[in-house]
Protein backbone atom coordinates (compact mmCIF):
# COMPACT_ATOMS: atom_id res chain seq x y z
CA UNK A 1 -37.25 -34.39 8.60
CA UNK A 2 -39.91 -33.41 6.11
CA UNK A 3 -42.83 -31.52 6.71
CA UNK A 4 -44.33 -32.61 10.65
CA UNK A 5 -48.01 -33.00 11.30
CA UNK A 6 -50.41 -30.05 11.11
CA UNK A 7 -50.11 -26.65 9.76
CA UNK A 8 -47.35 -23.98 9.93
CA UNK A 9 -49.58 -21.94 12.39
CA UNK A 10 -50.05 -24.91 14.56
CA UNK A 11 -45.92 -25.78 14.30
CA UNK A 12 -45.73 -22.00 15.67
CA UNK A 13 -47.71 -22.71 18.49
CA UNK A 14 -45.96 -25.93 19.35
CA UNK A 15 -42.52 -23.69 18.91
CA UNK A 16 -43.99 -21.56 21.39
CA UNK A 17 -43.34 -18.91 18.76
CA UNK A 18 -46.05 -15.47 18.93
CA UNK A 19 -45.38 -13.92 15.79
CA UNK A 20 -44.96 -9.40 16.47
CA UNK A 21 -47.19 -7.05 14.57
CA UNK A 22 -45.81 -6.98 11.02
CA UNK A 23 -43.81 -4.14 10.70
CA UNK A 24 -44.59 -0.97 8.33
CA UNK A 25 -42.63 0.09 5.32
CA UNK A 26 -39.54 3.13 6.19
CA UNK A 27 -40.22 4.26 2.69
CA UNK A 28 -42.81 4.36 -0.53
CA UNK A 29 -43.19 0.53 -1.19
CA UNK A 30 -45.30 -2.13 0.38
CA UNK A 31 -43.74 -5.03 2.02
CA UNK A 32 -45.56 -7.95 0.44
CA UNK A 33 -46.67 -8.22 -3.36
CA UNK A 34 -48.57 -11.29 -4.68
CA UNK A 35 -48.65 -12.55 -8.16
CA UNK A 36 -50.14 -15.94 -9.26
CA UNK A 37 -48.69 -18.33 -6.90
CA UNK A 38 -45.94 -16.37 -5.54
CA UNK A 39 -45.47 -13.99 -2.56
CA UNK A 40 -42.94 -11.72 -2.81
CA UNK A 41 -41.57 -9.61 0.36
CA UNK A 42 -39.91 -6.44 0.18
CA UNK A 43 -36.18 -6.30 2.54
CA UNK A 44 -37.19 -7.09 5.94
CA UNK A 45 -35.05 -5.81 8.76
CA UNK A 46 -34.52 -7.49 12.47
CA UNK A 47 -36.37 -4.73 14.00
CA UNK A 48 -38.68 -4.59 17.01
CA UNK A 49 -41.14 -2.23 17.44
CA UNK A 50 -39.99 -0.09 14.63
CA UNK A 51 -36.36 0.11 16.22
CA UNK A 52 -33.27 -2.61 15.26
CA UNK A 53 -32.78 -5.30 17.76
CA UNK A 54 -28.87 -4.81 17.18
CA UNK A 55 -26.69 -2.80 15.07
CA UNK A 56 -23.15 -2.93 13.53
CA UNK A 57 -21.11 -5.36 11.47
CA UNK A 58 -21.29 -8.68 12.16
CA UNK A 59 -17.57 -9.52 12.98
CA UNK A 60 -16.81 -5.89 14.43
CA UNK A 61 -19.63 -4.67 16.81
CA UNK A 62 -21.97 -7.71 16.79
CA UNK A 63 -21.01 -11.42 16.84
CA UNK A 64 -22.27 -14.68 15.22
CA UNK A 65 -24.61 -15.28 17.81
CA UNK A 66 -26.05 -11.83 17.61
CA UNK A 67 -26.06 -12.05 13.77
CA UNK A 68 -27.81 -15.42 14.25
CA UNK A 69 -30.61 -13.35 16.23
CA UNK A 70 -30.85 -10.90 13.95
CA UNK A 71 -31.64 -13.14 11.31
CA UNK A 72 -34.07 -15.12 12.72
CA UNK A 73 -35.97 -11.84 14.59
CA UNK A 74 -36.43 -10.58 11.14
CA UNK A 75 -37.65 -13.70 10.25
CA UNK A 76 -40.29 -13.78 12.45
CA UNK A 77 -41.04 -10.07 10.85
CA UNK A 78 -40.82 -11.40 7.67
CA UNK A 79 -43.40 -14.39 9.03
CA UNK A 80 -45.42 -11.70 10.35
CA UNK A 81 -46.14 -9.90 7.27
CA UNK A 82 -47.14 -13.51 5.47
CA UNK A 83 -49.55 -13.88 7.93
CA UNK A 84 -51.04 -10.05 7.36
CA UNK A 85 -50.53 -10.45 3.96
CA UNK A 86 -52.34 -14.00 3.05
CA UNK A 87 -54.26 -14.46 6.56
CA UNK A 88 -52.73 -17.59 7.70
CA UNK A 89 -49.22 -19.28 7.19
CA UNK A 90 -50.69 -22.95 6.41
CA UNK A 91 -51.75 -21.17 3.04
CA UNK A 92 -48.06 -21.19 2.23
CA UNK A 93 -47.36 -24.42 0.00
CA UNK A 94 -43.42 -23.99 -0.20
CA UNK A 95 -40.57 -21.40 0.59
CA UNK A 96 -39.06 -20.66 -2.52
CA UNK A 97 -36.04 -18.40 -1.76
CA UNK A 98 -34.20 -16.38 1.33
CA UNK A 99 -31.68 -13.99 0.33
CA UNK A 100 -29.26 -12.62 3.17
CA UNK A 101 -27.67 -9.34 3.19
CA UNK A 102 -25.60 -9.06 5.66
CA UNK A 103 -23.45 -6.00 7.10
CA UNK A 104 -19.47 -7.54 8.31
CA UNK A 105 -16.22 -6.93 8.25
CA UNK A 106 -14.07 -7.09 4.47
CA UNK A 107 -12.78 -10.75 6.25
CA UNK A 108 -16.07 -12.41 7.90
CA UNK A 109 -16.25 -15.94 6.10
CA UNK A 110 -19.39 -16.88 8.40
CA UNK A 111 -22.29 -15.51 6.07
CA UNK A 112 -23.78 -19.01 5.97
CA UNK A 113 -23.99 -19.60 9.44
CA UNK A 114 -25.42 -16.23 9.94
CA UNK A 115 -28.35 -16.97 7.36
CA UNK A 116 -29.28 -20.16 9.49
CA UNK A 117 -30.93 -18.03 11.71
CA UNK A 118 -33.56 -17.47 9.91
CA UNK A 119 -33.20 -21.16 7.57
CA UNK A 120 -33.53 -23.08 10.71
CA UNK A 121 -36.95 -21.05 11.46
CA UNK A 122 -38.56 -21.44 8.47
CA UNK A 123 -37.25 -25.44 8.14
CA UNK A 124 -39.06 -25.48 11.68
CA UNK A 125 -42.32 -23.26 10.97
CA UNK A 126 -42.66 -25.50 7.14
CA UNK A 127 -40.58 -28.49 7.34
CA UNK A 128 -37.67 -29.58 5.20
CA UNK A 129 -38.87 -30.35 2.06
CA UNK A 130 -40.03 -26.87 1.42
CA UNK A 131 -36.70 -25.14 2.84
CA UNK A 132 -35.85 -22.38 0.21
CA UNK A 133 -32.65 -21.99 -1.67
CA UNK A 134 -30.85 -19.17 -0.60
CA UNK A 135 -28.22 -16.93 -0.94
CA UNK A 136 -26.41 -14.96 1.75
CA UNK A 137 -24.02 -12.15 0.91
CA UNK A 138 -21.96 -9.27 2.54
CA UNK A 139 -22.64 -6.07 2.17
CA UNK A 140 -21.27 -2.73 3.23
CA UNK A 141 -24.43 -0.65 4.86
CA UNK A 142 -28.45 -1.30 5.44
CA UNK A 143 -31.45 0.91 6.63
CA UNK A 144 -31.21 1.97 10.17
CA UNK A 145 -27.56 0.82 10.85
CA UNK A 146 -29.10 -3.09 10.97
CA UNK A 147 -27.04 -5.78 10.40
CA UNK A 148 -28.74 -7.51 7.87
CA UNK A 149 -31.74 -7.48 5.61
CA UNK A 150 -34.18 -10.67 4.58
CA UNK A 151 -35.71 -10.71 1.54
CA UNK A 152 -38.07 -13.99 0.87
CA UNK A 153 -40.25 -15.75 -1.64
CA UNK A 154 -43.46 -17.92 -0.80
CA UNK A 155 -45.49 -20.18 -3.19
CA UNK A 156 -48.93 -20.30 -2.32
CA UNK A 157 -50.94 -22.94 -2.02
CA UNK A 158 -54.47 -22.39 -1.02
């Protein structure tokens, strides 16, 4: 499918989607850096109201499914601080790249499935022919005990 009728914002709405607060930096950095064209976000972290939505190893404490929400709640973070950032989604023109950090066990083979969470989001919030590349990785530990970390480039448009 490539990109549906109206705007990302509108697409939200339709998903019945109600993006949280963007949420604050746990250290000296800013979450979102433009240059030119591009919209860079710092790590973004499936946390709700400042806490983790789940915690562990995907594979151990938490399984696919609950990897799967992680993903795509901090997603919606990472959504939320595009919004802050550039005032409006539909000023995004493409989403360049999603890179997936993501806390398992040494013999987890399901990274990919775990970074559709969030894919599938953005595929439905921008349409297919501006899904990102991506990459999606293990890793052994992340802020706050959170099983995985989002970190995502924009191109922007408007």
């Amino acid at each position: 499918m490539d990109t549906p009728p109206g705007g990302a914002e509108q697409r939200l709405k339709e998903l019945g989607i109600v993006l949280p607060a963007a949420p604050l930096p746990l250290g000296a950095y800013v979450e979102a850096v433009q240059t030119g064209k591009l919209l860079f976000l710092s790590g973004i972290l499936p946390v709700v109201d400042g806490k983790p939505r789940h915690v562990g190893r995907v594979g151990v404490e938490l399984d696919l499914e609950a990897g799967r929400d992680a993903a795509f709640t901090a997603c919606l973070n990472a959504l939320a601080v595009v919004r802050d950032e550039l005032g409006s989604l539909d000023k995004v023109s493409r989403v360049v790249r999603l890179a997936v950090s993501i806390v398992a066990e040494p013999d987890f083979r399901s990274h990919p499935l775990v970074a559709d969470g969030a894919s599938e989001l953005l595929e439905a919030v921008f349409g297919k022919d501006k899904t990102s590349t991506r990459r999606a990785l293990g890793v052994v530990s992340l802020p706050l005990g959170a099983p995985l970390e989002l970190e995502l480039i924009f191109e922007i448009g408007q």
